[in-house]
Protein backbone atom coordinates (compact mmCIF):
# COMPACT_ATOMS: atom_id res chain seq x y z
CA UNK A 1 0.00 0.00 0.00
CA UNK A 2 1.14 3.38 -0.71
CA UNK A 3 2.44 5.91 2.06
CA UNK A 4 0.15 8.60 2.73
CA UNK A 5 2.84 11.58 1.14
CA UNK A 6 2.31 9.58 -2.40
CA UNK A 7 -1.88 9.38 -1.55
CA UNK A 8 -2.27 12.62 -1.54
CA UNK A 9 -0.31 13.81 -3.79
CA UNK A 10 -1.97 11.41 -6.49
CA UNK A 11 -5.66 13.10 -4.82
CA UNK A 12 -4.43 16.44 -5.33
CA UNK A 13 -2.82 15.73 -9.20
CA UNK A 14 -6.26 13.84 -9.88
CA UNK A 15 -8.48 16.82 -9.06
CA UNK A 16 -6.17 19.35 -10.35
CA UNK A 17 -6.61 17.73 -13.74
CA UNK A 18 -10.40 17.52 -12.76
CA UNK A 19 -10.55 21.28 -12.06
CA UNK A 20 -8.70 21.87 -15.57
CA UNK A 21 -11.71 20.37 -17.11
CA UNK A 22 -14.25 21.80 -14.89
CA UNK A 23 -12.33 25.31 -16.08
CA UNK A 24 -12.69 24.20 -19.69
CA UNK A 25 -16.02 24.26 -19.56
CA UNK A 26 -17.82 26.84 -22.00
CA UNK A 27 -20.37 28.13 -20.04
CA UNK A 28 -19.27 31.40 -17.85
CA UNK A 29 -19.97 30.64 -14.01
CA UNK A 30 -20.76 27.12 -14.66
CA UNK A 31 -16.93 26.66 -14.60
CA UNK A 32 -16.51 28.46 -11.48
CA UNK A 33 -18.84 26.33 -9.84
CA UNK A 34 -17.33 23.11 -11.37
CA UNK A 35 -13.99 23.96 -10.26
CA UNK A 36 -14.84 25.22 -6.71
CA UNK A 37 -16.90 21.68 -6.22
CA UNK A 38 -13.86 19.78 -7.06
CA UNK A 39 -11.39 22.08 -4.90
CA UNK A 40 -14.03 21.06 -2.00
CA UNK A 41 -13.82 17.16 -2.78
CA UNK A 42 -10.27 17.17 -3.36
CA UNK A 43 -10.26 18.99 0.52
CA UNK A 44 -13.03 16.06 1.71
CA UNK A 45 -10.34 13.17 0.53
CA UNK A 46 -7.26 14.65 2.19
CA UNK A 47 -8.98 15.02 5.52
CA UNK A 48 -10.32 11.31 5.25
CA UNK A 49 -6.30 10.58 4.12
CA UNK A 50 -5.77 12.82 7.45
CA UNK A 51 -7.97 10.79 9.46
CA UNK A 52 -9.22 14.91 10.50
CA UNK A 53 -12.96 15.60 10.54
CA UNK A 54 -13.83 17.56 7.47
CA UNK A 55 -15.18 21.03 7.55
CA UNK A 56 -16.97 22.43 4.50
CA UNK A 57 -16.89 25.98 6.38
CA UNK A 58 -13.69 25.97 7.16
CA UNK A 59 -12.60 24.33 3.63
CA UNK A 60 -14.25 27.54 1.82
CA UNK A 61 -12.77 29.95 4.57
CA UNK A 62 -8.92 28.78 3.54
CA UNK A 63 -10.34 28.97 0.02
CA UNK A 64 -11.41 31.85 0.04
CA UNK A 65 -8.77 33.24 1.91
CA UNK A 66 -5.86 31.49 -0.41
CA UNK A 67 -7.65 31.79 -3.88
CA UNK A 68 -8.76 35.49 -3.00
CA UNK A 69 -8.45 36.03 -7.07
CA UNK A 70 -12.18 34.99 -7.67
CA UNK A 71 -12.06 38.06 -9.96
CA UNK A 72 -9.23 36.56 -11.90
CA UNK A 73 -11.33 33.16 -12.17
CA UNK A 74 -14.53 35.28 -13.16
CA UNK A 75 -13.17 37.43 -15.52
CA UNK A 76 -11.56 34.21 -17.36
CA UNK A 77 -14.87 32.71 -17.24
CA UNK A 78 -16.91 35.85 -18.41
CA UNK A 79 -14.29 35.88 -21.34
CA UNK A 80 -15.75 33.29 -22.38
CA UNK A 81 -18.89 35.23 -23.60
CA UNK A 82 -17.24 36.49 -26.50
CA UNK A 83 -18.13 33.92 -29.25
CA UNK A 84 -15.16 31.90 -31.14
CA UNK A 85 -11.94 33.18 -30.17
CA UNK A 86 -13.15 34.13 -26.20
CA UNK A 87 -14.84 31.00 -25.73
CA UNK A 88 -11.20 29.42 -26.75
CA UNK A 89 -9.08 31.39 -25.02
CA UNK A 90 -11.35 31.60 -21.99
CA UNK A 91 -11.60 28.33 -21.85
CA UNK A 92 -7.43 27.54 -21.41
CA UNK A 93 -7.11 30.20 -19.46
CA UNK A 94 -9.77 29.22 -16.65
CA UNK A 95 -8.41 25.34 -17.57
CA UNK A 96 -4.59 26.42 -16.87
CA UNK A 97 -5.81 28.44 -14.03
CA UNK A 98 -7.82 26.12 -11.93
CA UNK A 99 -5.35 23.89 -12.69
CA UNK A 100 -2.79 25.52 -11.01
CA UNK A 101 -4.58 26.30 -8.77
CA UNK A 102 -6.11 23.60 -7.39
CA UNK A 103 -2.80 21.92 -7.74
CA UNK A 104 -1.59 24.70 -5.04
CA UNK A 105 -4.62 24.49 -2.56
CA UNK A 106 -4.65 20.57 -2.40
CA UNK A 107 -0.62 21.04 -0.99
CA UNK A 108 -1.36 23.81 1.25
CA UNK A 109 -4.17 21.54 2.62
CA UNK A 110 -2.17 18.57 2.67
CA UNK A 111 0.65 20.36 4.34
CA UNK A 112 -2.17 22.05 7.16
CA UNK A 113 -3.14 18.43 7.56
CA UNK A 114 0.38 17.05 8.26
CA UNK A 115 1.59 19.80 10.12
CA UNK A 116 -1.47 20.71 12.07
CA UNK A 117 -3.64 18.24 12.32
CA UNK A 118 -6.93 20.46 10.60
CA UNK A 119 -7.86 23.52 9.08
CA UNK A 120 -7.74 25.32 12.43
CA UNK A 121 -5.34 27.52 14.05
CA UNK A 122 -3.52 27.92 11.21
CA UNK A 123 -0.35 30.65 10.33
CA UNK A 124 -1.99 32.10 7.39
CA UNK A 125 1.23 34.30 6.07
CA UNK A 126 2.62 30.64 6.15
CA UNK A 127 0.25 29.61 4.64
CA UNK A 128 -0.25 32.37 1.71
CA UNK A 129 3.66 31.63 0.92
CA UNK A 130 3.46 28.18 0.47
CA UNK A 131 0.46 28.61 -1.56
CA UNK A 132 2.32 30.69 -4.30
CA UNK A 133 5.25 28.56 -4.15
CA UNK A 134 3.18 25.73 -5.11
CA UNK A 135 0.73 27.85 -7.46
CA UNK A 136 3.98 27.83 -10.01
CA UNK A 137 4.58 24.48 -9.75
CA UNK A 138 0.91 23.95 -10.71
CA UNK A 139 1.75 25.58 -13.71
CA UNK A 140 3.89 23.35 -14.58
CA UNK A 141 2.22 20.71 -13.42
CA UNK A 142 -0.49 21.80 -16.02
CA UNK A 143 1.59 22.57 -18.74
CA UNK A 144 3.29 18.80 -18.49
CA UNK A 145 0.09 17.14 -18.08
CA UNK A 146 -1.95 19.25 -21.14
CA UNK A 147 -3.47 17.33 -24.04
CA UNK A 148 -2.90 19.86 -26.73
């Protein structure tokens, strides 16, 4: 059986490519929605990896908090509007982007899991450097794992 280091990180590449499609889809806000549901089941397996009681609340809150760029995620999706060339280039955008960002979230949780045992009493400056440390290697993560 594999250690628990190599189970989550095969959760969080799993839903990362998840969220790429979720961002892929065409339909603005729909994508936001997909994407935000898998960021909260990707947080719902690492807690049961954890063995730590998962909190929906608290998932969103470190979301939230982490992600703070909903704008950036909206405006990709509302690019999307434009017919043709938006919808494309919407579409890899919000796909690269939630992505990478999932990617990032699902090893800042995994690290608040390991380290701290939950989502509570957390360092959040910590927290907000790790997460943009790991945001670029969900970029490349993405960019490897892409099916042009």
């Amino acid at each position: 059986m594999p250690d628990k280091a190599s189970r989550a990180q095969k959760i969080i590449q799993s839903n990362a490519l998840f969220a790429a499609a979720g961002g892929a889809i065409p339909i603005p806000v729909l994508d936001v929605g997909a994407v935000t549901l898998v960021q909260l089941d990707m947080l719902k397996a690492l807690c049961q990896l954890h063995e730590v009681n998962y909190s929906e609340l608290e998932g969103k809150a470190i979301i939230t908090a982490l992600s703070g760029s909903m704008m950036a995620r909206l405006s990709a999706s509302a690019f999307k509007i434009i017919p043709g060339i938006g919808t494309l280039l919407g579409g890899i955008s919000m796909a690269a982007f939630s992505a990478a960002n999932t990617y990032s979230l699902g090893k800042v949780f995994d690290f608040l899991l390991s380290k701290y045992g939950g989502l509570d009493n957390v360092d959040m400056e910590e927290i907000k450097k790790l997460f943009q440390e790991e945001f670029e290697k969900g970029k490349a993560f993405f960019d490897k794992n892409r099916q042009d």
